[in-house]
Protein backbone atom coordinates (compact mmCIF):
# COMPACT_ATOMS: atom_id res chain seq x y z
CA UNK A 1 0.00 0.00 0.00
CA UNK A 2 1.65 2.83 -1.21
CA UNK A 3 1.54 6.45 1.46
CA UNK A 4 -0.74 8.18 -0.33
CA UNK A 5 -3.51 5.20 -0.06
CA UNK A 6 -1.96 4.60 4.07
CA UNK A 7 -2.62 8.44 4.38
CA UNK A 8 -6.39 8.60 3.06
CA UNK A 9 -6.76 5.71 5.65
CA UNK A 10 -5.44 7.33 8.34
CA UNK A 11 -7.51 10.50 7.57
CA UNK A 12 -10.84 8.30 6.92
CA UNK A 13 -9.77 6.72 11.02
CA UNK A 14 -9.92 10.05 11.93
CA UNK A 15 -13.21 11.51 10.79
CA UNK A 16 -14.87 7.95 11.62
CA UNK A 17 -13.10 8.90 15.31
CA UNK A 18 -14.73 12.67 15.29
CA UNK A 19 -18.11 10.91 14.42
CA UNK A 20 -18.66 8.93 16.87
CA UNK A 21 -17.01 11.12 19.63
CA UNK A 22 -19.39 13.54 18.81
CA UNK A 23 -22.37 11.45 19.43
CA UNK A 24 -20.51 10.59 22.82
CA UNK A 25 -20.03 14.07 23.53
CA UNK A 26 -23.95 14.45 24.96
CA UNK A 27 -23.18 14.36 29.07
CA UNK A 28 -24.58 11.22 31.11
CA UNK A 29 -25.78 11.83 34.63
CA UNK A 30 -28.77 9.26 35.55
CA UNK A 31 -31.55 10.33 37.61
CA UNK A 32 -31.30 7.76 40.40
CA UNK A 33 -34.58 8.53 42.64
CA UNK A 34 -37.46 6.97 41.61
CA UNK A 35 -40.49 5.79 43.30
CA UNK A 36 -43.49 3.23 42.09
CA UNK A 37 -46.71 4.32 43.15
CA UNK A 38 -49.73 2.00 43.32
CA UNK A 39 -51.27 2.08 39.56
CA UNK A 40 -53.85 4.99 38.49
CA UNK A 41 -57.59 3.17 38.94
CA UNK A 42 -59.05 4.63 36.10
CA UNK A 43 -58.86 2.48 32.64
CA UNK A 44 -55.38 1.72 31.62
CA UNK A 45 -55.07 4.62 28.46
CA UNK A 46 -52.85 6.16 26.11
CA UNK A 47 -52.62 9.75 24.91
CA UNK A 48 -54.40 11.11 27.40
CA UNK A 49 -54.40 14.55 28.66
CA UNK A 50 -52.89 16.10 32.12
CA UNK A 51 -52.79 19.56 33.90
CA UNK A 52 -51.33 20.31 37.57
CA UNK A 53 -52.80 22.52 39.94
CA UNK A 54 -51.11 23.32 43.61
CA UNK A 55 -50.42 20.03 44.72
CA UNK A 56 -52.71 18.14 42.84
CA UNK A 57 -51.83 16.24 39.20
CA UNK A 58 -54.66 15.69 37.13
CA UNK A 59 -55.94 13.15 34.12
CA UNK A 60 -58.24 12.89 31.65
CA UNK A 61 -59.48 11.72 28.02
CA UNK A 62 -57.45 9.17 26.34
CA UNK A 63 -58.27 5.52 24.78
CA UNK A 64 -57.87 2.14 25.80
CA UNK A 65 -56.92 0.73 22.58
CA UNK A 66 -54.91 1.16 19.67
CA UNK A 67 -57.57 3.13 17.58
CA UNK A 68 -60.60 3.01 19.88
CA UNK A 69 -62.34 3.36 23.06
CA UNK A 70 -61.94 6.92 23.75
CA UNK A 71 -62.38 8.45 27.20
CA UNK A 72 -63.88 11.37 28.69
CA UNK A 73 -63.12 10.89 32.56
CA UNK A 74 -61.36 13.48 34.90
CA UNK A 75 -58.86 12.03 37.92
CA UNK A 76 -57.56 14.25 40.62
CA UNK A 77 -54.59 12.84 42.15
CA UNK A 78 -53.59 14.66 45.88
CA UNK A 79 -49.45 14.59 45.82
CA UNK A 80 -49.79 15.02 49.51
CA UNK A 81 -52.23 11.65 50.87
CA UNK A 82 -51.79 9.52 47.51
CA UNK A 83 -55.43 9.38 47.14
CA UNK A 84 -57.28 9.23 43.43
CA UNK A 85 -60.22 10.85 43.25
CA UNK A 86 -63.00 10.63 40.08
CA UNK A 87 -64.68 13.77 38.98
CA UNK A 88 -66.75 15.23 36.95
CA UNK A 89 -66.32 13.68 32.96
CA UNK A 90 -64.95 16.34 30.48
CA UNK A 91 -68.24 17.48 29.01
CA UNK A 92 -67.01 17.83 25.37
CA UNK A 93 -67.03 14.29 23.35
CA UNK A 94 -64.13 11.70 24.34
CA UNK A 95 -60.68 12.04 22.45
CA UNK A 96 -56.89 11.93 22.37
CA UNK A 97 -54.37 14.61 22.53
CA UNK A 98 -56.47 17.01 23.84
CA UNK A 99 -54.78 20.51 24.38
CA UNK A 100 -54.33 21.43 28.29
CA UNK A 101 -53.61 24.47 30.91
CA UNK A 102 -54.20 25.93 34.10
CA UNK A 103 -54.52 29.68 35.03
CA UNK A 104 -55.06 30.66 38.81
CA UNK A 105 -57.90 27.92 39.72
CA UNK A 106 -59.51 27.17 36.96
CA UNK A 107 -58.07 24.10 33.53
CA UNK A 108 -58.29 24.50 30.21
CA UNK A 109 -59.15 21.25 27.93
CA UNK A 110 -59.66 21.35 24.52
CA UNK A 111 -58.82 20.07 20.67
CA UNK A 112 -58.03 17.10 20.40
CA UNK A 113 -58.92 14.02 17.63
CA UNK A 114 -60.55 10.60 17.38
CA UNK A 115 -59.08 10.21 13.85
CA UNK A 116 -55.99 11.83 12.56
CA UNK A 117 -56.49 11.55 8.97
CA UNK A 118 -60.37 12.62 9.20
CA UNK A 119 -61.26 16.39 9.62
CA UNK A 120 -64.49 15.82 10.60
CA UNK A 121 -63.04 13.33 13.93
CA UNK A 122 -60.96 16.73 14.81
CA UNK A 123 -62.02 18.82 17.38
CA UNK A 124 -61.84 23.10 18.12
CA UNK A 125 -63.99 22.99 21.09
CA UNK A 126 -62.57 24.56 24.06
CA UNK A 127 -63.75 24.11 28.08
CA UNK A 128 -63.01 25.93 31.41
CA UNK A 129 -62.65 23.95 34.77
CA UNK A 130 -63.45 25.28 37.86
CA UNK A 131 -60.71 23.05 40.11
CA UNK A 132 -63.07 24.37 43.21
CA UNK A 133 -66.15 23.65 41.94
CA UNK A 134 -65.68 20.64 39.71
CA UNK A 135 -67.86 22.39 37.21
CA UNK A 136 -66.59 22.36 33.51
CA UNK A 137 -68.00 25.84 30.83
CA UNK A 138 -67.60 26.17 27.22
CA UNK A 139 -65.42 28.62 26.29
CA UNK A 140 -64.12 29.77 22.96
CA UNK A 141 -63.46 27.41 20.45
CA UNK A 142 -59.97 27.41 18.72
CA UNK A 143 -59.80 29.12 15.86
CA UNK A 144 -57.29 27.36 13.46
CA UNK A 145 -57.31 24.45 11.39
CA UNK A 146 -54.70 22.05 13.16
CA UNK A 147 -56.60 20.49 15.97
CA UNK A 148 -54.32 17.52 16.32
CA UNK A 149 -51.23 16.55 18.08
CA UNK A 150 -50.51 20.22 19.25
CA UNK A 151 -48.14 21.38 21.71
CA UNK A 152 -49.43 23.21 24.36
CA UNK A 153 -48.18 25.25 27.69
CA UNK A 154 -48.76 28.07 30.09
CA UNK A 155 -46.80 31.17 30.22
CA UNK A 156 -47.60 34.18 32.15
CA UNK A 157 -51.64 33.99 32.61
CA UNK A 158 -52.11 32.35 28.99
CA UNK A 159 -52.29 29.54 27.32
CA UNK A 160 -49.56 28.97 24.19
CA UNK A 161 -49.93 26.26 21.44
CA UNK A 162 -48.40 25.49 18.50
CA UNK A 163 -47.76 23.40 14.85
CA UNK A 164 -50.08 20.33 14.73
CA UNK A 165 -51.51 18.35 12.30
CA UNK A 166 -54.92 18.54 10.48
CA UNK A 167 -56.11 15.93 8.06
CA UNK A 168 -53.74 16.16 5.55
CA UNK A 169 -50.73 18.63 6.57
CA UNK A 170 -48.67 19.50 9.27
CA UNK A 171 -48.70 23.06 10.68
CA UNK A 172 -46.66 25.81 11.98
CA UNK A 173 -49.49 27.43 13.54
CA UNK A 174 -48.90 29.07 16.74
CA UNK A 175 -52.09 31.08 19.06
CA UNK A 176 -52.30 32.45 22.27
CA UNK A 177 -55.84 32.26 24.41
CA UNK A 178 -56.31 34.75 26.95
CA UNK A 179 -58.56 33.73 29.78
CA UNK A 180 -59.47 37.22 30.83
CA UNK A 181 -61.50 37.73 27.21
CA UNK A 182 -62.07 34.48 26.08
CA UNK A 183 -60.00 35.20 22.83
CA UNK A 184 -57.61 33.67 20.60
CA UNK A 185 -55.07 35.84 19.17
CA UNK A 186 -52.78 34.01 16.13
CA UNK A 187 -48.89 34.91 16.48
CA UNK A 188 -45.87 34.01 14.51
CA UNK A 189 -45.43 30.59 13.22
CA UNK A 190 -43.11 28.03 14.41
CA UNK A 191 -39.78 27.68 12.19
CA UNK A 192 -40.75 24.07 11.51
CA UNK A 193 -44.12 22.09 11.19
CA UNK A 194 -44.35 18.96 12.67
CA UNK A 195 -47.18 17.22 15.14
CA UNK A 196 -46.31 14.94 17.97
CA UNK A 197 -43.65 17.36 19.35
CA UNK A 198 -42.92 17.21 22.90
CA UNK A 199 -41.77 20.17 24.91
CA UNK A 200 -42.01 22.47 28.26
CA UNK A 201 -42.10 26.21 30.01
CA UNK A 202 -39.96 28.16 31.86
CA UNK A 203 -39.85 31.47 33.01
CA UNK A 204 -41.73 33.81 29.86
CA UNK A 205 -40.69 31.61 27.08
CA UNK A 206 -41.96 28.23 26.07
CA UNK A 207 -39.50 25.47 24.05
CA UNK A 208 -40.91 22.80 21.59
CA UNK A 209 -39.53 20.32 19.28
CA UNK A 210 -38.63 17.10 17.86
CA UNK A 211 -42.12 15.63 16.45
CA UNK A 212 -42.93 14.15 12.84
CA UNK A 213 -43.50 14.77 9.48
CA UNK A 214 -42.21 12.17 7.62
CA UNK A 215 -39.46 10.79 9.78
CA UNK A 216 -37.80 11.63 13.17
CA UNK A 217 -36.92 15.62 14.13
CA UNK A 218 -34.34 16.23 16.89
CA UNK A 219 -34.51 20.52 16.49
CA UNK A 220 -35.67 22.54 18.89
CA UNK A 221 -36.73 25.44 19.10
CA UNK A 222 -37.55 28.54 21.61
CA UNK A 223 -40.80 31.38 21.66
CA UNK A 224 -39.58 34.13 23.82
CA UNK A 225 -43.25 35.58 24.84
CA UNK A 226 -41.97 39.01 25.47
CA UNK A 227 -40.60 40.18 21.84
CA UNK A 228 -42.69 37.25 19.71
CA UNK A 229 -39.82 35.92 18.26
CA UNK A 230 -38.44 32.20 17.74
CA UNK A 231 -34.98 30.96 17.60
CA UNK A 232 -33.09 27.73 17.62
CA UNK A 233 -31.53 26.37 20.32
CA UNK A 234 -29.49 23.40 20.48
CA UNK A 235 -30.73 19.90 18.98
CA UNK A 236 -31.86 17.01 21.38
CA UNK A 237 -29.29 14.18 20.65
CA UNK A 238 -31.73 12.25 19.14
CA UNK A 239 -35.05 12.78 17.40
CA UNK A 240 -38.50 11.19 18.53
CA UNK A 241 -41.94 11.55 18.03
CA UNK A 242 -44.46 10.91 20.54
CA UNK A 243 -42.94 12.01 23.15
CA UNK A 244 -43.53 14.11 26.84
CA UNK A 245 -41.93 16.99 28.14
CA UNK A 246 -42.21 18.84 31.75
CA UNK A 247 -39.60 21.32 33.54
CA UNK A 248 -38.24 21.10 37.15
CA UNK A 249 -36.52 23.55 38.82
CA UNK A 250 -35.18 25.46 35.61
CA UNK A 251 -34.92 22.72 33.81
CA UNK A 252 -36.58 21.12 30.87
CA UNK A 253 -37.34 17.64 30.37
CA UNK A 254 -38.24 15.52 26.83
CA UNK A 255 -38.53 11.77 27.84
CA UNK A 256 -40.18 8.34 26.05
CA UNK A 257 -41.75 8.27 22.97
CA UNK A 258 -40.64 6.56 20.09
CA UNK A 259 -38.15 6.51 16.78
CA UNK A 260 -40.40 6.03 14.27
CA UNK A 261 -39.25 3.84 11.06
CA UNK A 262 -41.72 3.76 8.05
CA UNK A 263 -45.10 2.63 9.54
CA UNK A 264 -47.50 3.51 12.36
CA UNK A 265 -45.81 1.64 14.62
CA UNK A 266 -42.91 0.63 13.01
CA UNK A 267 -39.09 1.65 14.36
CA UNK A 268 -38.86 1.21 18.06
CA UNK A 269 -40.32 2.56 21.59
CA UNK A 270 -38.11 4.89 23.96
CA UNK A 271 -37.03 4.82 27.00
CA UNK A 272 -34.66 7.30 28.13
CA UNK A 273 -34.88 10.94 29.70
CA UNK A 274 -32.98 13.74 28.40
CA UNK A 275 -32.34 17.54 30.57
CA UNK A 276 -32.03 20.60 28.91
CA UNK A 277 -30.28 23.55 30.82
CA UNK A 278 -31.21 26.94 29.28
CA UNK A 279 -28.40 28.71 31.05
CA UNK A 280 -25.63 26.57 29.31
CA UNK A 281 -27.88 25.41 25.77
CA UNK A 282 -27.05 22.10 26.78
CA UNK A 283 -29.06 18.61 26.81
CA UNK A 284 -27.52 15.97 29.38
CA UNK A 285 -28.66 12.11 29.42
CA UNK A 286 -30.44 11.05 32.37
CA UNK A 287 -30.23 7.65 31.75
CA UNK A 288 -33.79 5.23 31.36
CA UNK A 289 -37.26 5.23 33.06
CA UNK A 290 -37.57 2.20 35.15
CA UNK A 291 -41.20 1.66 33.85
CA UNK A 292 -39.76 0.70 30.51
CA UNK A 293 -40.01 1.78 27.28
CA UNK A 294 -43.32 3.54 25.71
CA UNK A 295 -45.18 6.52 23.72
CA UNK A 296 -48.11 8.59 24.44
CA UNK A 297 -47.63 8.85 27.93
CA UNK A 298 -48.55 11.49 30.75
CA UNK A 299 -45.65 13.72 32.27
CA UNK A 300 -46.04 16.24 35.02
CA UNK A 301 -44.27 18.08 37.63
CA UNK A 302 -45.59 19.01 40.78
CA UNK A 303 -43.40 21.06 43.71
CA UNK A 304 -40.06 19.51 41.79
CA UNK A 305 -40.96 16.23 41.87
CA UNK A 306 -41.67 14.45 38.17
CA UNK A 307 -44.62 12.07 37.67
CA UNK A 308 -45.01 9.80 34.94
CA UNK A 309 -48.30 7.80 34.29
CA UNK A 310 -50.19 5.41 31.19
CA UNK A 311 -49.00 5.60 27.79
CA UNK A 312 -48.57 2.65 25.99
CA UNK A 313 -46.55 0.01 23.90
CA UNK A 314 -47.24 -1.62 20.68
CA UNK A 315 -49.61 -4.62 22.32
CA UNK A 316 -51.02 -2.62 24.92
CA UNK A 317 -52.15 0.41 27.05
CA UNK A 318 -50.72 1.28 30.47
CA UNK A 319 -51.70 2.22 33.94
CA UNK A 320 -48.15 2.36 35.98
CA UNK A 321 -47.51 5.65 38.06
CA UNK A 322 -44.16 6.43 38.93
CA UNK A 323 -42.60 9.88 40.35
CA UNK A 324 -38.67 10.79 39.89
CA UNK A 325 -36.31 13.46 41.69
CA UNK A 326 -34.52 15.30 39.15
């Protein structure tokens, strides 16, 4: 082999090297406090819908199988005793991937789909809860066309939610509801359109990413609320669809889900957690949920403690309840 041909080895070693270090590079700290809690009592359910309020987590809609029985229940869950508690159904019709949100005492529910790839199965209605009262109003309904597989979060007194999917396109759609005058207001579209993003809130700006259209998205992006204007902050190291996202303590969270591969259920279910500091624009590993691997679960954080409930694999729907320490 003559040292021209030994040289364009070597160099070929090296970038092979840089590669793979770089996908090494992500940091790995584990999150080694977890806790299973005795199972949620309601019907074991997949992308169903949760809100927090004080120190109470909350559940609702959902299906118990892979393209049926759709839900319309409501579960309060006290943080504090452990006890479940069944109220009042969501008054709307039963569905998946409803929109969610709490301002002072009262939740917002809303959207949501019984069909993805039929319009008519999507749904722009839009409900108040009264946390104190257990009574549910119709508010509003939403006024754009991607009803499905929305993001959604809180951020200073309002509810934010953004890209989706319709019937036959993804969206970059972004709106803000005010619950002071029961209006939607339409802001500046996402970067990207995708549906089954995952993502979280801190402080007055929201982050959202990774999602689907067409294969796996890892990008991520950030709405600061004050000027209206997105940017791109660093990528998650892998992309996902399907999956949940909360914050804790400054820090977001994007966890489960699943890399998708060609058909609906095709590639293979997640398991691990991944943080995201703001302060540094950095995502860490945090190693893999003990409850094992799944998509279309329920994440929420209550007083800095992380609770993850349902969701489901490819043969069936779950009702495990577990709670981490960052």
């Amino acid at each position: 082999m003559g040292q021209i041909s030994i040289m364009r080895l070597f160099l070929y070693v090296l970038v092979l090297i840089g590669l793979f270090s770089c996908k090494d590079d992500v940091p790995v700290e584990p999150i080694t406090k977890w806790t299973h809690l005795k199972d949620f009592p309601g019907d074991a359910r997949a992308s169903a819908s949760g809100f927090v309020y004080e120190k109470k987590a909350f559940i609702c809609l959902g299906r118990t199988e892979l393209k049926g029985g759709f839900l319309k229940d409501l579960w309060e869950y006290d943080t504090e005793d452990s006890i479940w508690t069944r109220k009042t159904d969501f008054p709307g019709k039963a569905r998946v991937k409803a929109v969610t949100g709490v301002i002072g005492d009262k939740a917002y529910v809303g959207l949501g789909a019984v069909a993805a790839y039929d319009l008519n199965a999507q749904f722009s209605d839009f409900y108040e809860y009264d946390i104190k009262t257990d009574v549910w109003t119709q508010k509003s309904s939403f006024p754009g066309v991607a009803k499905n597989a929305l993001f959604s979060t809180v951020v200073d007194g309002c509810i934010y939610t953004t890209e989706g999917f319709t019937n036959i396109a993804y969206k970059a759609d972004t709106y803000k509801y005010d619950p002071k005058n029961n209006t939607w207001t339409r802001l500046a579209d996402c970067p990207v359109e995708h549906g089954a993003t995952a993502g979280f809130s801190m402080e007055s700006c929201f982050f959202v990413g990774t999602g689907f259209r067409g294969r796996n998205y890892k990008d991520f992006y950030k709405y600061e609320i004050q000027s209206g204007k997105w940017s791109r902050v660093a990528d998650l190291p892998d992309g996902r669809i399907l999956s949940q996202g909360m914050a804790i303590n400054g820090k977001g969270y994007i966890m489960l889900g699943r890399y998708w591969h060609g058909t609906e259920n095709g590639g293979r279910l997640l398991d691990d957690i991944v943080e995201y500091d703001p302060a540094e624009n950095l995502w860490t590993k945090k190693g893999s949920f003990p409850g094992g691997a799944r998509q279309n679960a329920v994440a929420l954080s209550v007083n800095g403690t992380g609770y993850i409930l349902t969701g489901e694999t490819d043969s069936k729907r779950m009702s495990d309840f577990w709670c981490f320490q960052p």
